[in-house]
Protein backbone atom coordinates (compact mmCIF):
# COMPACT_ATOMS: atom_id res chain seq x y z
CA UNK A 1 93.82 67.85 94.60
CA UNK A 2 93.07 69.75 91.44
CA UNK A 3 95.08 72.95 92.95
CA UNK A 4 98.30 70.30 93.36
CA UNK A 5 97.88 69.45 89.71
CA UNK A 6 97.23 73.10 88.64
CA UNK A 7 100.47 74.30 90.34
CA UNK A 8 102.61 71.33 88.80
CA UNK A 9 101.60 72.73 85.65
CA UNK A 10 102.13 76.03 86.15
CA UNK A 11 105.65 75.31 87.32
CA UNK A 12 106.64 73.62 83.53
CA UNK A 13 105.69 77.10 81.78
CA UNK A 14 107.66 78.97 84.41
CA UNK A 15 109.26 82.22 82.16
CA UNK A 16 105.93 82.56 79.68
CA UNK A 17 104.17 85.50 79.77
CA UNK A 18 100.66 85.28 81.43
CA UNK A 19 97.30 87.11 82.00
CA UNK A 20 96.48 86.02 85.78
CA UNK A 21 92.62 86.55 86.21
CA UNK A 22 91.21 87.04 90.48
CA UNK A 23 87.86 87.93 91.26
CA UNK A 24 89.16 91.48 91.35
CA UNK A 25 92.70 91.96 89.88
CA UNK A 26 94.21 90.79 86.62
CA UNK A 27 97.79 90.75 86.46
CA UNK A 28 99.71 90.89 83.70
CA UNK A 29 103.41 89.94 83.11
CA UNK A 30 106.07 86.86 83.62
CA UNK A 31 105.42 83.37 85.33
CA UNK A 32 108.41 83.39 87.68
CA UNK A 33 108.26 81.06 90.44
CA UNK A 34 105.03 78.73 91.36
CA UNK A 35 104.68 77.12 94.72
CA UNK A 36 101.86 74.80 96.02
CA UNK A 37 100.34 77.85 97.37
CA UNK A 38 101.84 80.94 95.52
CA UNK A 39 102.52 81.95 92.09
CA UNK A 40 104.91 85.27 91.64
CA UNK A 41 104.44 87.24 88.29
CA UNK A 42 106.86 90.14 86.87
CA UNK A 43 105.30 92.97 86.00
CA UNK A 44 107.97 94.46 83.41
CA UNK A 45 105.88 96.76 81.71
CA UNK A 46 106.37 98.75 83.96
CA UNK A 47 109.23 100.68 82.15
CA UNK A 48 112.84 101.58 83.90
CA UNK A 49 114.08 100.53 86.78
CA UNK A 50 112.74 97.43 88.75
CA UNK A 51 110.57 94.77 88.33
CA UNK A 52 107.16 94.39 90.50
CA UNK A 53 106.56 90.96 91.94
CA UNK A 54 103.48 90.08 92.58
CA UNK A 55 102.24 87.28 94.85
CA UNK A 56 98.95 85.29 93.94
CA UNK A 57 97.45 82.88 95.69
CA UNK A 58 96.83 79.49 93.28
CA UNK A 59 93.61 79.04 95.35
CA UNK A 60 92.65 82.93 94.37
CA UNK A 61 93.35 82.54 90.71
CA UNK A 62 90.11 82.01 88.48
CA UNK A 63 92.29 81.55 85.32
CA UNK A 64 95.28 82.04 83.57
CA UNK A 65 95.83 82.87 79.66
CA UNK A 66 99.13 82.55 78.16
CA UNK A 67 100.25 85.19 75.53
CA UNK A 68 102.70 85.96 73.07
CA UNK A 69 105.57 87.99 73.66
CA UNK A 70 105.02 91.79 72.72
């Protein structure tokens, strides 16, 4: 229930910039898309050329912190 309700949050500050904490990774970059199960971050610090995408699971993330642009 609470993951529903997390997601559906998420999905209203779709395009903010976000620290994504796991157990093991923390990803930093864009809130793109949020699903009930996924949540896809841009990783466009990454210089020239392309963006990375990566996939989190909602049930994987621990937290999220929202930043300011740099």
């Amino acid at each position: 229930m609470f993951a529903d309700t997390f997601a559906a949050e998420l999905a209203t500050r779709i395009g903010s910039r976000v620290e994504v904490a796991t157990d093991n990774n923390l990803i930093e970059g864009i809130l793109s898309t949020v699903t009930d199960e996924l949540v896809l971050v841009l990783d466009v610090s990454s210089g020239y050329g392309e963006n990375t995408k990566l996939y989190t699971s909602v049930d994987a993330i621990d937290f999220i912190r929202f930043t300011a642009a740099a």
